[in-house]
N, C-alpha and C. Protein backbone atom coordinates (compact mmCIF):
# COMPACT_ATOMS: atom_id res chain seq x y z
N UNK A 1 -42.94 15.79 0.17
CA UNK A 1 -41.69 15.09 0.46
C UNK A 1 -40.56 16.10 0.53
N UNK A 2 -39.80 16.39 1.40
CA UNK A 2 -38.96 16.89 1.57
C UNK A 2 -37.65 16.95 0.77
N UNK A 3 -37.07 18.12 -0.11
CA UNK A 3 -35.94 17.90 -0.43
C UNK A 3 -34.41 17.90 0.10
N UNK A 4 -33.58 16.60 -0.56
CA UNK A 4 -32.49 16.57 -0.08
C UNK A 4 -32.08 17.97 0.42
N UNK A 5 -30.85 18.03 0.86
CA UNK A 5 -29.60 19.18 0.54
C UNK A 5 -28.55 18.76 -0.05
N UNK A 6 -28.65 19.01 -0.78
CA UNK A 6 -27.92 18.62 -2.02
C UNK A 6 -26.10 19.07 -1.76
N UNK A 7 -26.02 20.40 -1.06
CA UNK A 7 -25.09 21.05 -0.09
C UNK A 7 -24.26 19.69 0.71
N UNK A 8 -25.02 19.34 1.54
CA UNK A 8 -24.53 18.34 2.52
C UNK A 8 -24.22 16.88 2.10
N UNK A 9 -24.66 16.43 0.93
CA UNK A 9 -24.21 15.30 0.59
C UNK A 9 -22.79 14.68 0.77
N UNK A 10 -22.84 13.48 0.41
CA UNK A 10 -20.95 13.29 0.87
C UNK A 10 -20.33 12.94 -0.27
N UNK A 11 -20.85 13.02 -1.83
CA UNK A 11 -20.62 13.79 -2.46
C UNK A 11 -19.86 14.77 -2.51
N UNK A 12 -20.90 15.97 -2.39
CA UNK A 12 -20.26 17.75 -2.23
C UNK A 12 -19.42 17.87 -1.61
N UNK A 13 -19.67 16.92 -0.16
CA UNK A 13 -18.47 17.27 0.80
C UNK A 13 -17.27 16.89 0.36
N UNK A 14 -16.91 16.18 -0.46
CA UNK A 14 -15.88 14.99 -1.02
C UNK A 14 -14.90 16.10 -1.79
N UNK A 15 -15.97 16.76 -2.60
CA UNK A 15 -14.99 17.88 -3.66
C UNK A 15 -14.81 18.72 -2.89
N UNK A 16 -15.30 19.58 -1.94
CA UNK A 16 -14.82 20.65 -1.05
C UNK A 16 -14.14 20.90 -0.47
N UNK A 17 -13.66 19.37 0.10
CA UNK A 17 -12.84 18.91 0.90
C UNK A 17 -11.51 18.98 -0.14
N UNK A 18 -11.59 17.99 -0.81
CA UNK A 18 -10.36 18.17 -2.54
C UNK A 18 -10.23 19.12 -2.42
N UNK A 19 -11.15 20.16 -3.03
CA UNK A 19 -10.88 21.95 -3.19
C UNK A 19 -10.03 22.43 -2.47
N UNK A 20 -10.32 22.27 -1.34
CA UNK A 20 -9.46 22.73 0.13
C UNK A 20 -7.76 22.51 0.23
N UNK A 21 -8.12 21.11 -0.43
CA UNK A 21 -6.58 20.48 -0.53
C UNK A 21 -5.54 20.95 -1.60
N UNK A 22 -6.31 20.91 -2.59
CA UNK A 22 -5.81 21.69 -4.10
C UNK A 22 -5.52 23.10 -3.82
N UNK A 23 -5.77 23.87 -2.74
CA UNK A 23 -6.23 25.28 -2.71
C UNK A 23 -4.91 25.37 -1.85
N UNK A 24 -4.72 24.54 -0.58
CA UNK A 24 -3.60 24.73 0.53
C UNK A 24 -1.99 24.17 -0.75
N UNK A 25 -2.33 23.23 -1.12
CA UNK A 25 -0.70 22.99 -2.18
C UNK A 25 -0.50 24.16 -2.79
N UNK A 26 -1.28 24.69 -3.50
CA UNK A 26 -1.29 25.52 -4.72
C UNK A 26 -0.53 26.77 -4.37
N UNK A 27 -0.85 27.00 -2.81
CA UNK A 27 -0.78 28.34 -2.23
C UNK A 27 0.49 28.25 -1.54
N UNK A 28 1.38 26.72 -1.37
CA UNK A 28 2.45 26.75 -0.78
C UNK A 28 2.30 26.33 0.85
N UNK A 29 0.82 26.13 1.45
CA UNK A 29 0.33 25.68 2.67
C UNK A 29 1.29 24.92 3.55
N UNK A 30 1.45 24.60 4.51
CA UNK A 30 2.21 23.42 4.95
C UNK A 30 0.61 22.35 5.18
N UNK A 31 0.57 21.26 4.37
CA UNK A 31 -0.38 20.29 4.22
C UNK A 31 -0.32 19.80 5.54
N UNK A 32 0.71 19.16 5.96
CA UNK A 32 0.45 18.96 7.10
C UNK A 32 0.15 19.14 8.44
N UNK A 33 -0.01 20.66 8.78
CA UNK A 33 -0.20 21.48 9.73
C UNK A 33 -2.00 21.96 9.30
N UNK A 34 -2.66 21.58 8.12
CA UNK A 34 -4.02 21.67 8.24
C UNK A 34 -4.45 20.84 7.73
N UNK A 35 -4.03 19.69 7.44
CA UNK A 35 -4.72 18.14 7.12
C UNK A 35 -4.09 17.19 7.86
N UNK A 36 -4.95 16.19 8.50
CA UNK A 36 -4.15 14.71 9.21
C UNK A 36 -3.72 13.88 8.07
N UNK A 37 -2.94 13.42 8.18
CA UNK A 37 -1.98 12.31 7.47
C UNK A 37 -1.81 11.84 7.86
N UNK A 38 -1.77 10.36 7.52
CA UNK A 38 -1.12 9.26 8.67
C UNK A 38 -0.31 8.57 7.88
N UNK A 39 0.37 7.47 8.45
CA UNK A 39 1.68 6.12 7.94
C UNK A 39 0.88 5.63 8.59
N UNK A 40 0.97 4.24 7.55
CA UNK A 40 0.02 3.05 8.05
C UNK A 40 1.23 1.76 7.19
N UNK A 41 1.61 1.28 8.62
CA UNK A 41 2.48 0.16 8.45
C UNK A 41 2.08 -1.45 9.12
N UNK A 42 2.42 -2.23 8.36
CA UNK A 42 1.62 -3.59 8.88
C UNK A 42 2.58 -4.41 9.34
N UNK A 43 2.22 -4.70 9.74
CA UNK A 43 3.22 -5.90 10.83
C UNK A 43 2.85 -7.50 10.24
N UNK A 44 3.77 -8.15 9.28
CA UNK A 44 3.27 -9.04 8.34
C UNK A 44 4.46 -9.87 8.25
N UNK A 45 5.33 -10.17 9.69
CA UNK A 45 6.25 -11.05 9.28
C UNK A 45 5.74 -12.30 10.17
N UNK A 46 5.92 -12.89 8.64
CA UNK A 46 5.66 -14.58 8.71
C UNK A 46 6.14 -14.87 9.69
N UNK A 47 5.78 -16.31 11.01
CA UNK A 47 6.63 -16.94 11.45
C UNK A 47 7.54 -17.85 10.72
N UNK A 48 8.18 -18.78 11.25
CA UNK A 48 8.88 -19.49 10.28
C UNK A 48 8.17 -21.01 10.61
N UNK A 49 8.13 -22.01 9.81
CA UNK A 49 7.13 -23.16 9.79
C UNK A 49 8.35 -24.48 9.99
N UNK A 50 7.92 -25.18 11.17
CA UNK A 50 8.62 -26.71 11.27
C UNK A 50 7.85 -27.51 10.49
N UNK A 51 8.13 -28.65 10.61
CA UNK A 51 7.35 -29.77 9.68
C UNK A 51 6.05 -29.76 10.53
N UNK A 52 6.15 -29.94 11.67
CA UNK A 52 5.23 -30.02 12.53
C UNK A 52 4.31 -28.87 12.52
N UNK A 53 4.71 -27.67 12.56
CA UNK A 53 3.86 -27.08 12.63
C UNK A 53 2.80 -26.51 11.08
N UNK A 54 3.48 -27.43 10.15
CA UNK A 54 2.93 -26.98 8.81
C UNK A 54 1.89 -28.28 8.82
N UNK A 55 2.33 -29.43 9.28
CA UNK A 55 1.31 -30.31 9.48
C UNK A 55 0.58 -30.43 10.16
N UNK A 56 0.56 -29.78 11.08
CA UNK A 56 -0.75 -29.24 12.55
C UNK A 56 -1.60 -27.91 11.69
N UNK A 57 -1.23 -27.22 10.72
CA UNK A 57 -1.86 -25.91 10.89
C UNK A 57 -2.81 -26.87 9.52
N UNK A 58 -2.40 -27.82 8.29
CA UNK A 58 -3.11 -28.99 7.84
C UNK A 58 -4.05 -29.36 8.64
N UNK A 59 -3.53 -29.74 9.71
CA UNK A 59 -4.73 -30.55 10.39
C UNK A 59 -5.77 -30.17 10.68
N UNK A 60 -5.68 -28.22 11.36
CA UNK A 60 -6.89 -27.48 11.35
C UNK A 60 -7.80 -27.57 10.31
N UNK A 61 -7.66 -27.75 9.24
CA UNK A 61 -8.80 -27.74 8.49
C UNK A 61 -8.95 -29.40 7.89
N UNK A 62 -8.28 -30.46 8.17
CA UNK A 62 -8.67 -31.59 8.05
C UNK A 62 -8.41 -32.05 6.65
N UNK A 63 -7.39 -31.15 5.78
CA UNK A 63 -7.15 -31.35 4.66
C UNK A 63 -6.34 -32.46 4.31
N UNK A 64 -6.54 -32.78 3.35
CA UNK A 64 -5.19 -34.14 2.58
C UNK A 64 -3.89 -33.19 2.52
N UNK A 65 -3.17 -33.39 2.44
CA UNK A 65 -1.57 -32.90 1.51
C UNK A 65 -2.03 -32.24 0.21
N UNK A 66 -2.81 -32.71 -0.39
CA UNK A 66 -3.19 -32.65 -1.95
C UNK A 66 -4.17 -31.33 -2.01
N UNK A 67 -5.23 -31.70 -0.90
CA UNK A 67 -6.25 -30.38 -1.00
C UNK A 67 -5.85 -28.98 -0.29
N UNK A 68 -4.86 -29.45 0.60
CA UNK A 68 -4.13 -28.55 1.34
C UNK A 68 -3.39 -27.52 0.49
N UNK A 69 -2.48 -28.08 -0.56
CA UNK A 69 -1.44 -27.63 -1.18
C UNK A 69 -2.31 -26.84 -2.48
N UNK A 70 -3.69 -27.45 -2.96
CA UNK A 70 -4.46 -26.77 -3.71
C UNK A 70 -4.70 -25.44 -3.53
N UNK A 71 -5.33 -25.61 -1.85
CA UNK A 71 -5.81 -24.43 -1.06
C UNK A 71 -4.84 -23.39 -1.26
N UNK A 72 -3.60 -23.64 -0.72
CA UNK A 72 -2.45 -22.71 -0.58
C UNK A 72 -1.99 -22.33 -2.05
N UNK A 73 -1.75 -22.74 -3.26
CA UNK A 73 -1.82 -22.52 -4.29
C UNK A 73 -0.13 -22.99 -4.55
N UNK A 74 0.45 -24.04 -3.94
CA UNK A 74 1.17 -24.87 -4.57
C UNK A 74 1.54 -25.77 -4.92
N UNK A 75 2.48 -26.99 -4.72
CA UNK A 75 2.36 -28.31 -5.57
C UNK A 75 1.95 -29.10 -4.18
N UNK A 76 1.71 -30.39 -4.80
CA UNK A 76 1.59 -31.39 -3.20
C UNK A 76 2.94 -31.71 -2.66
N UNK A 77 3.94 -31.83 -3.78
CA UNK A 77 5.47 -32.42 -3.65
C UNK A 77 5.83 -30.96 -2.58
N UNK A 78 5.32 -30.07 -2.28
CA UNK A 78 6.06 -28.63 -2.01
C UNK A 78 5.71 -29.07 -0.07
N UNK A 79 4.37 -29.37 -0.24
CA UNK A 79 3.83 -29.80 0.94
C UNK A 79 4.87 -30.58 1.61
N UNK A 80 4.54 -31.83 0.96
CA UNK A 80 5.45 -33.19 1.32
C UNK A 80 7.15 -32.55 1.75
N UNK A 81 7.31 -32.03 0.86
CA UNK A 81 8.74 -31.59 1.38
C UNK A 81 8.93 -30.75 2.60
N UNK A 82 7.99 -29.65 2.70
CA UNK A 82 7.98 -29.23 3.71
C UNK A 82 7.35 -30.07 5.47
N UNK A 83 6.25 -31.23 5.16
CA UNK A 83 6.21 -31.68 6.32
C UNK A 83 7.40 -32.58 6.63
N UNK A 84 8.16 -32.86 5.83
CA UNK A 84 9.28 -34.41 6.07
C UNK A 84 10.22 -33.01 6.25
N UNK A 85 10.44 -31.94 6.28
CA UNK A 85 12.05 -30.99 6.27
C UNK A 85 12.58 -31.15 5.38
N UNK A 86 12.03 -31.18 4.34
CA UNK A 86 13.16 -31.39 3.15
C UNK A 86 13.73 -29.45 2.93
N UNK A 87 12.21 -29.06 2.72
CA UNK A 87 12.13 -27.19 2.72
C UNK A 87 11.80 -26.83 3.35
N UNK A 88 12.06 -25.20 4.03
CA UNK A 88 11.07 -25.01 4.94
C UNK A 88 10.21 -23.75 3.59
N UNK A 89 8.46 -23.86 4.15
CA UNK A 89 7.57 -23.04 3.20
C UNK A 89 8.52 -21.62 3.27
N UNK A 90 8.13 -20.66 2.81
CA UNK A 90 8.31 -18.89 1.99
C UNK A 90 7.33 -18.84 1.75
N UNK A 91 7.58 -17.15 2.15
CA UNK A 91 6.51 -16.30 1.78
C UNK A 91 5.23 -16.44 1.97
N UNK A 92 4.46 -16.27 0.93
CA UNK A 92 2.78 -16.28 0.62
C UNK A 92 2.52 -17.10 1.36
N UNK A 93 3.07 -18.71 1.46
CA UNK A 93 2.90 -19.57 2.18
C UNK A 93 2.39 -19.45 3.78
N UNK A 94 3.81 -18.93 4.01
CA UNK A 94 3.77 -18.91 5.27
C UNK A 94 2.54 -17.80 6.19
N UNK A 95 2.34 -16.70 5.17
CA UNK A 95 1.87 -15.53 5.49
C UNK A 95 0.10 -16.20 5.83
N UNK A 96 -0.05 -17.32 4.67
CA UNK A 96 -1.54 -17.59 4.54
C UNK A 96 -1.65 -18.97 6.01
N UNK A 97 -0.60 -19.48 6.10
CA UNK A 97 -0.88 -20.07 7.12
C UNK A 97 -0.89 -19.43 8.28
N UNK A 98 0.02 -18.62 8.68
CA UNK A 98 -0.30 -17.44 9.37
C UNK A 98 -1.56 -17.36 9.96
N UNK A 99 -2.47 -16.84 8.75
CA UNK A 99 -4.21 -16.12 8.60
C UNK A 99 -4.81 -17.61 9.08
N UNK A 100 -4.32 -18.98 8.53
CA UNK A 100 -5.29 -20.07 8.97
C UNK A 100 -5.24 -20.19 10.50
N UNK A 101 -4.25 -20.39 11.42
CA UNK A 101 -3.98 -20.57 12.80
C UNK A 101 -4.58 -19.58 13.36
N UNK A 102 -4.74 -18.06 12.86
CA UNK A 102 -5.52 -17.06 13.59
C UNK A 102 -6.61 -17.04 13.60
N UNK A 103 -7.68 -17.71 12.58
CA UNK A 103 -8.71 -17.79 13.02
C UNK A 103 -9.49 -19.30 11.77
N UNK A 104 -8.97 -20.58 12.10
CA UNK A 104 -9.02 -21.78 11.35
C UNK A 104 -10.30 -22.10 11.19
N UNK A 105 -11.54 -21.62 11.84
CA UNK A 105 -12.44 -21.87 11.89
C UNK A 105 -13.17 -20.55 10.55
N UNK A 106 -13.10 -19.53 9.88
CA UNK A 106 -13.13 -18.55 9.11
C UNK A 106 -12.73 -19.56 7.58
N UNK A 107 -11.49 -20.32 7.88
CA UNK A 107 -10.64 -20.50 6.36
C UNK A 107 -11.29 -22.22 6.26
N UNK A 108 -11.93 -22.74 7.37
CA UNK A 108 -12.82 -23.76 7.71
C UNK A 108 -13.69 -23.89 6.56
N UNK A 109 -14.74 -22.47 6.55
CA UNK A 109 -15.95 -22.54 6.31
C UNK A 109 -15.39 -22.41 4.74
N UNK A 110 -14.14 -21.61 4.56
CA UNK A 110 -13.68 -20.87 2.90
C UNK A 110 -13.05 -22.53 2.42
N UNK A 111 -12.72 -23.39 2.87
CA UNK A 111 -12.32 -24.17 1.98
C UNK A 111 -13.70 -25.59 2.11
N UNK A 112 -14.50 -25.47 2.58
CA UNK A 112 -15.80 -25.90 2.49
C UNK A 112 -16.60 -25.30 1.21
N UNK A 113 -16.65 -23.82 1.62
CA UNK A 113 -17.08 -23.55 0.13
C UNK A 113 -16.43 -23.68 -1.08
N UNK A 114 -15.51 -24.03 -1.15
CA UNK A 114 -14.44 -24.39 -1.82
C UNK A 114 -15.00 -25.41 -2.79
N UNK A 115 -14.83 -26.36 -2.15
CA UNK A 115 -14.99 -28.08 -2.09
C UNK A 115 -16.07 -28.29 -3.23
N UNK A 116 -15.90 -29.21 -4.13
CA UNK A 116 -16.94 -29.05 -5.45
C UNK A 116 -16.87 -30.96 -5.17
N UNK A 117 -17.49 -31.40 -4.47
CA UNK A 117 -17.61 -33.47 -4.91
C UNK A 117 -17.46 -33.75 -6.16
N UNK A 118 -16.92 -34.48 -6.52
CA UNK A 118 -16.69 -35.13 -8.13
C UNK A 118 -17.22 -36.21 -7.83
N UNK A 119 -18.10 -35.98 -8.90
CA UNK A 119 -19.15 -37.83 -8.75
C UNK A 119 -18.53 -38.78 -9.95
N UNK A 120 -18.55 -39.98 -9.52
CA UNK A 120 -18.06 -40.91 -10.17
C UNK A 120 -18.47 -41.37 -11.70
């Protein structure tokens, strides 16, 4: 049976690579002229939610007010207010409804597995 190389692992390569890095600071290197770096920025602004459209993006998954507002992780009264305009949703809210309209059939199957029947 043939032995690894123990050399080439990605492992070894992992610290060598470190080494390299520790070795270019240490020495005053410009890091960025022999390592890639990147900015990694996300593009994560909520739309803003009508009544309508907080009760249509509900409807995708066929939820009550009650199981809906479970799902999302706030009250049912928060719901209710927001489909009648009393509020409009924030934040987390909005961000997770967001994720449901982009792909409702994904958060479909997640609040199915969800779902525990309570027997009488």
């Amino acid at each position: 049976m043939p032995k690894k190389n123990e050399d080439n692992s990605v492992g070894n390569k992992i610290v060598r690579r470190l080494k390299g890095f520790v070795e270019a600071v240490e020495s005053g290197e410009e890091v960025l002229q022999r390592f890639t770096c990147r900015t990694i920025r996300l593009q994560l602004e909520a739309q803003e939610y009508s009544p309508e459209l907080v009760k249509s993006t509900r409807e995708l998954l066929g939820a009550s007010q009650a199981i809906f507002a479970q799902f999302l992780g706030v009250s049912t009264s928060a719901v209710q207010d927001w489909e009648q305009g009393y509020k409009p949703p924030k934040g987390s809210a909005c961000r997770l409804m967001d994720e449901i309209r982009r792909d409702p059939e994904y958060w479909l199957t997640r609040l199915r597995d969800l779902s525990t029947p309570i027997s009488a």
